[in-house]
N, C-alpha and C. Protein backbone atom coordinates (compact mmCIF):
# COMPACT_ATOMS: atom_id res chain seq x y z
N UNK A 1 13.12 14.35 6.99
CA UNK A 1 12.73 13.11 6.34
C UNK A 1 13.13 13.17 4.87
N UNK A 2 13.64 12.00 4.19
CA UNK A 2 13.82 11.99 3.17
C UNK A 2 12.99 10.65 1.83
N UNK A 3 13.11 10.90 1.05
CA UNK A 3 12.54 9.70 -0.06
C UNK A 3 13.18 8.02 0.27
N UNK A 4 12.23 7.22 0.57
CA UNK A 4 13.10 5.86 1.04
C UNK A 4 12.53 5.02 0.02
N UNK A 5 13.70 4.08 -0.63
CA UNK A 5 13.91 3.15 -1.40
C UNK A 5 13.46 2.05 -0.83
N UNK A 6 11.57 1.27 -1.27
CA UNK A 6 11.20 0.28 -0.70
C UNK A 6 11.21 -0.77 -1.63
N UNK A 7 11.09 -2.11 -1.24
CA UNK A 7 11.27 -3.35 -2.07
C UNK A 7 9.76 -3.71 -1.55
N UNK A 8 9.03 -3.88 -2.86
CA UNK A 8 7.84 -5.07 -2.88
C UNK A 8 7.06 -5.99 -2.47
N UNK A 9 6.79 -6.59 -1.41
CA UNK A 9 6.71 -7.93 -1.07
C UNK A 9 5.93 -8.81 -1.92
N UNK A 10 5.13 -8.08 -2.67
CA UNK A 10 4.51 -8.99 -3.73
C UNK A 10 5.13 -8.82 -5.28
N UNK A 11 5.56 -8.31 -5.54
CA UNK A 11 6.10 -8.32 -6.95
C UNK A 11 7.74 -8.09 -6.94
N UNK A 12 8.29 -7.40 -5.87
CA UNK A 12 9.99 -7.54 -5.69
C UNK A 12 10.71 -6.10 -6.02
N UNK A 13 9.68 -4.93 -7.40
CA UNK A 13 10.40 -4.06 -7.43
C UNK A 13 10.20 -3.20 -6.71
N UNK A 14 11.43 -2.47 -6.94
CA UNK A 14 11.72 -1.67 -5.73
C UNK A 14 10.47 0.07 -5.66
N UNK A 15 10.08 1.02 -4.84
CA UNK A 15 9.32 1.80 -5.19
C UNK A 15 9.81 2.88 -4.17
N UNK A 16 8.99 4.07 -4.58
CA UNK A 16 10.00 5.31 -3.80
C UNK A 16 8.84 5.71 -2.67
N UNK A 17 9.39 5.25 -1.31
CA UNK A 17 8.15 5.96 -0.16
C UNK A 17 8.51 7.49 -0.04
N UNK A 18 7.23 8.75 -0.75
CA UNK A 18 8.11 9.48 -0.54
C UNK A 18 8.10 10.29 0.76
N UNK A 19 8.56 11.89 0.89
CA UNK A 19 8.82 12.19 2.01
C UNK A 19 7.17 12.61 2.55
N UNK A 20 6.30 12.90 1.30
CA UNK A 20 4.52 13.30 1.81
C UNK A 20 4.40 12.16 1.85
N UNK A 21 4.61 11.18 1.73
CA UNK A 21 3.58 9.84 1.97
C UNK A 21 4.12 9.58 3.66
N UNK A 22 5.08 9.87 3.71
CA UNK A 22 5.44 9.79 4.83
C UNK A 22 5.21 10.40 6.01
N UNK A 23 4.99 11.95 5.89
CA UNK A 23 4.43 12.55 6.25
C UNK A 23 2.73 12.26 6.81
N UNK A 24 2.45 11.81 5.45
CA UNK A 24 0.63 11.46 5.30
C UNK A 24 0.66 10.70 6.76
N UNK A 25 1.57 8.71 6.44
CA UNK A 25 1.52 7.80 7.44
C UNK A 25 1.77 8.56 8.93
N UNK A 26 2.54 9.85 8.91
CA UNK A 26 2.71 9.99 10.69
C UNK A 26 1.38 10.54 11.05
N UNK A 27 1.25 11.66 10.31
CA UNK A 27 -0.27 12.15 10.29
C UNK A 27 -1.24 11.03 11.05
N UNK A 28 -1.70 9.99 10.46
CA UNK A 28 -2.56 9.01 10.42
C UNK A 28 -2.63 8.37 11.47
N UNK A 29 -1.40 8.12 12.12
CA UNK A 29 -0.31 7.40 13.08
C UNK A 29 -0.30 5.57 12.73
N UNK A 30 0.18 5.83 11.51
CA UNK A 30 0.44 4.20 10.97
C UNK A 30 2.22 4.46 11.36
N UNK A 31 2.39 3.10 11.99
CA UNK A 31 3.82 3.08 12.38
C UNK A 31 4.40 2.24 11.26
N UNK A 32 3.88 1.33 10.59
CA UNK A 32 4.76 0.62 9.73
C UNK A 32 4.76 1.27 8.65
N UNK A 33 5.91 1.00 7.76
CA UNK A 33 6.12 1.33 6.37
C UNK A 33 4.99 0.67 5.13
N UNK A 34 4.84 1.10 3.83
CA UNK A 34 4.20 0.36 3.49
C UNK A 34 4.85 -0.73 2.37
N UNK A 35 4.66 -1.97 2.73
CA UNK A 35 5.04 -2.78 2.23
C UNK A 35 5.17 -3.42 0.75
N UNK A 36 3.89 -2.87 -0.03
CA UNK A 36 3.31 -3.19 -1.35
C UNK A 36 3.95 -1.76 -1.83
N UNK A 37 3.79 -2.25 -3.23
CA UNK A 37 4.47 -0.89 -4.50
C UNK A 37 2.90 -0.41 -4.60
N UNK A 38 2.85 1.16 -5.10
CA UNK A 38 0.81 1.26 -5.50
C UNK A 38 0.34 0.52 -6.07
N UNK A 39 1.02 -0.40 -7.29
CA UNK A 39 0.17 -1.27 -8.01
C UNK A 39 -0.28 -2.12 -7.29
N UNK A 40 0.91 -2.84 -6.57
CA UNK A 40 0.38 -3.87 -6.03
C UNK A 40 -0.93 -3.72 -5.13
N UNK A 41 -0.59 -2.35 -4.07
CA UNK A 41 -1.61 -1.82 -3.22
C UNK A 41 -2.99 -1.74 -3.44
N UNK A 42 -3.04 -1.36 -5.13
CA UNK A 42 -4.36 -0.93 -5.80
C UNK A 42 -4.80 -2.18 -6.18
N UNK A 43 -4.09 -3.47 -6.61
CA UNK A 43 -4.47 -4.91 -7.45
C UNK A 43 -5.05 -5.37 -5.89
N UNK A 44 -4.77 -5.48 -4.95
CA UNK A 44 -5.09 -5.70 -3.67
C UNK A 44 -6.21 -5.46 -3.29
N UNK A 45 -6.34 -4.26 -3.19
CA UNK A 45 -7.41 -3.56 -2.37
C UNK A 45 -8.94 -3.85 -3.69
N UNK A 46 -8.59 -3.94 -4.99
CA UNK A 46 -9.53 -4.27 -6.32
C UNK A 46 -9.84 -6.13 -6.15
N UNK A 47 -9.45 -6.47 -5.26
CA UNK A 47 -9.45 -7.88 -4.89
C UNK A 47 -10.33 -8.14 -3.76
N UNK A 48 -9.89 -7.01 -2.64
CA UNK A 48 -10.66 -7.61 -1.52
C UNK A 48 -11.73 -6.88 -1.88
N UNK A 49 -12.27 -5.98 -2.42
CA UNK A 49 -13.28 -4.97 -3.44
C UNK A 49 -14.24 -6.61 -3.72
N UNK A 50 -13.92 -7.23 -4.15
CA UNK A 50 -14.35 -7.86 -5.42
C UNK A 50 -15.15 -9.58 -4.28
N UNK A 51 -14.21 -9.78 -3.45
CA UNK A 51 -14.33 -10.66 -2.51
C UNK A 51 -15.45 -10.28 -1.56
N UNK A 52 -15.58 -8.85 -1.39
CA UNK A 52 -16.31 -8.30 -0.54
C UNK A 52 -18.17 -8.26 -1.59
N UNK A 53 -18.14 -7.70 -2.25
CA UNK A 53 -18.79 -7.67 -3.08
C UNK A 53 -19.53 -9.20 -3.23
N UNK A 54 -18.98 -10.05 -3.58
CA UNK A 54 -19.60 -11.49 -3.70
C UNK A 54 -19.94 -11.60 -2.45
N UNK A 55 -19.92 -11.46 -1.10
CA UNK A 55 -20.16 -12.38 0.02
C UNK A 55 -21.66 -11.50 0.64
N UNK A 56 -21.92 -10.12 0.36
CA UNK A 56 -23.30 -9.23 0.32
C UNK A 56 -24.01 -9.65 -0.53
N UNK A 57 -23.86 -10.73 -1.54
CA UNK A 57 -25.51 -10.77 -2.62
C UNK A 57 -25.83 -12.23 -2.24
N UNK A 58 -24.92 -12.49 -1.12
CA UNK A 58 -25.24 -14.01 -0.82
C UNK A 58 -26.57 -13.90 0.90
C-alpha cells in the first residue's frame, strides 16, 4: 500500500490518505475511502456535536 492523493468533497483541496490510515480503515473494515480532508472531517463531526447537543436539552 502506498500514500493516495485525495480531493475534498467539501472544500476541493487535495489531502494525503496515508498508508496507516489505510491500514487503520482495513483494520476497522470500512471499505470506502475517506472523502473529507481532517479539517473538514473535524468541522463536521464539531457540527453534528453541536446539533446533537441542542436536540437532548429539549
Amino acid at each position: 500500500m502506498a500514500d493516495k492523493k485525495l480531493v475534498c468533497k467539501d472544500c476541493g483541496e487535495e489531502f494525503m490518505f496515508t498508508e496507516g490510515e489505510q491500514e487503520f480503515y482495513k483494520e476497522k473494515g470500512f471499505t470506502n475511502e475517506p472523502t473529507r480532508c481532517p479539517d473538514c472531517r473535524k468541522a463536521r463531526k464539531a457540527q453534528r456535536n453541536r446539533f446533537s447537543n441542542k436536540q437532548s436539552y429539549r
